[in-house]
Protein backbone atom coordinates (compact mmCIF):
# COMPACT_ATOMS: atom_id res chain seq x y z
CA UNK A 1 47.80 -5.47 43.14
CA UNK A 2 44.77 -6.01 41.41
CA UNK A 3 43.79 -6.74 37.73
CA UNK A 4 42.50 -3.05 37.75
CA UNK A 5 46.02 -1.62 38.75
CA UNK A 6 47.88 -3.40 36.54
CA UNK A 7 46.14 -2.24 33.43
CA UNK A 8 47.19 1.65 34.50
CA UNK A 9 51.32 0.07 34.25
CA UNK A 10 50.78 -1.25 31.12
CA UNK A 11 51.91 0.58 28.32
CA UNK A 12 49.13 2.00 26.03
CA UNK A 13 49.76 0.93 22.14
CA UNK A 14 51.02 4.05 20.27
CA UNK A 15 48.47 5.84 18.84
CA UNK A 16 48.58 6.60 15.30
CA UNK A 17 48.20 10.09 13.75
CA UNK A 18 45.62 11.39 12.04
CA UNK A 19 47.58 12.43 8.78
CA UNK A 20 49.27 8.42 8.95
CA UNK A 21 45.46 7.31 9.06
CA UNK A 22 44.26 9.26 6.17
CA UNK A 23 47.48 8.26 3.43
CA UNK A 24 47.27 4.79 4.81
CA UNK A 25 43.22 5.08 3.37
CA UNK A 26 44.29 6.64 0.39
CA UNK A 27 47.08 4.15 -0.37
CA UNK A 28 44.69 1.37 -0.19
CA UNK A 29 41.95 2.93 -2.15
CA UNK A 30 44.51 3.17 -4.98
CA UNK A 31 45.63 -0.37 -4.58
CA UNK A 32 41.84 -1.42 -5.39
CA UNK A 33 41.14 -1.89 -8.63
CA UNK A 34 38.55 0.65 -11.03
CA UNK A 35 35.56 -2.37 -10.81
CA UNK A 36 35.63 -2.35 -7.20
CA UNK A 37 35.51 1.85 -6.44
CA UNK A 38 31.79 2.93 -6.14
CA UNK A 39 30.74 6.25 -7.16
CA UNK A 40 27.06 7.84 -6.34
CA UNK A 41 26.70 11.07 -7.71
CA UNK A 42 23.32 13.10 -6.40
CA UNK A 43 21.46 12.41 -9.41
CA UNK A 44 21.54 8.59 -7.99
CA UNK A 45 20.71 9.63 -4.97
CA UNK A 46 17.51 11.73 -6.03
CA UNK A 47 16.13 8.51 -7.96
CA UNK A 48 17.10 6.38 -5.03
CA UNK A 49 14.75 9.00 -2.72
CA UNK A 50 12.07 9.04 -5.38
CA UNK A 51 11.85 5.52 -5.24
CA UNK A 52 11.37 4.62 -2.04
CA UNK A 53 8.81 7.46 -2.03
CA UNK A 54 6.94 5.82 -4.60
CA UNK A 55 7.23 2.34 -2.78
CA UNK A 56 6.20 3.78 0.37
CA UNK A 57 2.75 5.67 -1.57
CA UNK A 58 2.02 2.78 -3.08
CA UNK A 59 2.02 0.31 0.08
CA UNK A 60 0.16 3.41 1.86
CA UNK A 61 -2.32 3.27 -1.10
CA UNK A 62 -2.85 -0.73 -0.42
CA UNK A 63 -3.35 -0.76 2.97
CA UNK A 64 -5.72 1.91 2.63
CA UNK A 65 -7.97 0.53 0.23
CA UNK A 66 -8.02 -3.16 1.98
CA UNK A 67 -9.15 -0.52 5.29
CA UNK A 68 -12.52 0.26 3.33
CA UNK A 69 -15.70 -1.54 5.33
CA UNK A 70 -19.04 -2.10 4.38
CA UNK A 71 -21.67 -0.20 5.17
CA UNK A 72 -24.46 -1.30 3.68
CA UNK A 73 -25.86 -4.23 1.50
CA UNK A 74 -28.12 -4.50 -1.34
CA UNK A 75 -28.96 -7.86 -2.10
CA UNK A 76 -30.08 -9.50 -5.89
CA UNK A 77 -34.05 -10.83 -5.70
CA UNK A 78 -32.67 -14.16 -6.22
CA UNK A 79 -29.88 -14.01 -3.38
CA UNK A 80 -27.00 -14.88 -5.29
CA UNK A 81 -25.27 -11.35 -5.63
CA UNK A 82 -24.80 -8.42 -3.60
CA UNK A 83 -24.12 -5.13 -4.05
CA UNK A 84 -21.80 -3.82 -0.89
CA UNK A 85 -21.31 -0.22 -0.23
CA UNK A 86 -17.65 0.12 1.74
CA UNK A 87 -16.67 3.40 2.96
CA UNK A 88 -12.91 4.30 3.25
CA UNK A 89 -11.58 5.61 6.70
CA UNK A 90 -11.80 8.96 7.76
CA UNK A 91 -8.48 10.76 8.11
CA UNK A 92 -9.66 13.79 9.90
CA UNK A 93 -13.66 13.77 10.86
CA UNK A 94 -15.19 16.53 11.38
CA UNK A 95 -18.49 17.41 13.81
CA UNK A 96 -20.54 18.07 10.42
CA UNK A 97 -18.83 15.75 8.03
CA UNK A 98 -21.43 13.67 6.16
CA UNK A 99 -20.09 10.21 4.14
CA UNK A 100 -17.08 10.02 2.54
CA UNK A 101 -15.43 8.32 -0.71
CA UNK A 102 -15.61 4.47 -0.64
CA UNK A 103 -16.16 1.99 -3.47
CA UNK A 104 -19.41 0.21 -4.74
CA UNK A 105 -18.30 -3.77 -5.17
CA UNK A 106 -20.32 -6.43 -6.49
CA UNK A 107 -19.85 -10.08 -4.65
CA UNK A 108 -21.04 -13.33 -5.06
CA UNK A 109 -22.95 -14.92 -2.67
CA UNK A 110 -19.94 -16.81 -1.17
CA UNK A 111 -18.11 -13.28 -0.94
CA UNK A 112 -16.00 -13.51 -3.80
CA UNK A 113 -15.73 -9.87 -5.76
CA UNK A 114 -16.91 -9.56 -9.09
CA UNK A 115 -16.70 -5.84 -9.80
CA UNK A 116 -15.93 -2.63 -8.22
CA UNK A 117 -16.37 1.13 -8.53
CA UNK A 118 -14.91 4.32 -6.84
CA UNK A 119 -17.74 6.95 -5.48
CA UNK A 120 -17.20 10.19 -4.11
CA UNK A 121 -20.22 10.26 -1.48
CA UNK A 122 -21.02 6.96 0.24
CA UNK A 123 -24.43 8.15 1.77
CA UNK A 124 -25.64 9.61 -1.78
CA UNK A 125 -26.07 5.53 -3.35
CA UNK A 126 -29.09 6.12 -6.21
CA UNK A 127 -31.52 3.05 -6.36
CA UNK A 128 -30.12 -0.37 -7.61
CA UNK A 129 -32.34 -1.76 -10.68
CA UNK A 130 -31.51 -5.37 -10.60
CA UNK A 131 -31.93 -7.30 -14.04
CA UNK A 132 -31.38 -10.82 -15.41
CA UNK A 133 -27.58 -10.06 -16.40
CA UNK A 134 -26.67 -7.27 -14.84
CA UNK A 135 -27.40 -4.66 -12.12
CA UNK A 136 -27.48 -0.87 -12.81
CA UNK A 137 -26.56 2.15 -10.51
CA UNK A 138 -27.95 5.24 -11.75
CA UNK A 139 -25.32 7.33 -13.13
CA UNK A 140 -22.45 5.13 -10.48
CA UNK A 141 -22.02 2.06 -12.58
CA UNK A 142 -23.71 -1.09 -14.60
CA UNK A 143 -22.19 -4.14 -13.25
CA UNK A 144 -22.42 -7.28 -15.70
CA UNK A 145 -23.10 -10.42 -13.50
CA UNK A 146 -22.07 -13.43 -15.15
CA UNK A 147 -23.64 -16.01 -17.39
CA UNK A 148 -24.59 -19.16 -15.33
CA UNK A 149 -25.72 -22.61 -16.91
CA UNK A 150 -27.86 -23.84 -14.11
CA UNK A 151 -30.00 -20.55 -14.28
CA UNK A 152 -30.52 -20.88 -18.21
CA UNK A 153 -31.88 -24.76 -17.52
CA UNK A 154 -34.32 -23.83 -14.59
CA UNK A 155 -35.95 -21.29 -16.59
């Protein structure tokens, strides 16, 4: 006979009914002690689900705004700031859609972000006036650029 054959003889262990089952769970849920029982009502539940929501907008929110690429640059006169325009992604394009919401950031030369703004209308930028400590937007923004020792002593 083989292995296969043998396993039909054996006897099968004696299965254990479903109302045995259930009293045998109930027995040892009311040997554990009150400390160790865990109760979660719906109202836990809810705040659980909001949470996660929130978590989940927020990271959404992130990666969104790190998704924003530049579109155009507007450099200082003396080439030590610029004035990026990025441009957010565009969920659903349509055939006539013009520019979209972005942000107007201020970098140093070496990249490194100063300042930024929200705008609602990436192709509608007014004229940059650029000034000895700062740089204005029209009606967008006035971004301070920073005090610098080695200007002051060259003028």
């Amino acid at each position: 006979m083989s292995s296969h054959d043998q396993s039909k003889d054996e006897p099968a262990s004696p299965a254990v009914p479903a109302s045995e089952n259930q009293e045998l769970s109930q027995e040892s849920a009311q040997d554990l002690p009150q400390s160790t029982k865990v109760s979660v009502g719906p109202g836990k539940i809810v705040l659980l689900v909001l949470g996660v929501c929130l978590f989940v907008v927020m990271i959404g929110g992130i990666v969104f705004d790190y998704q924003a690429a530049c579109i155009k640059k507007y450099e200082s006169p003396d080439g030590r700031y610029t004035v990026q325009v990025l441009a957010y992604p565009k969920l659903f394009a349509g055939p006539a859609q013009g520019g979209g919401p972005g942000k107007l950031r201020l970098v140093t030369r070496d990249g490194r972000p100063l300042d930024q703004v929200p705008i609602s209308n990436v192709d509608k930028v007014p004229p940059l006036r650029w000034q000895a400590n700062q740089v204005n937007i029209d009606g967008l923004a006035v971004f301070e650029l920073p005090a610098d020792e080695s200007r002051a002593v060259a003028k």
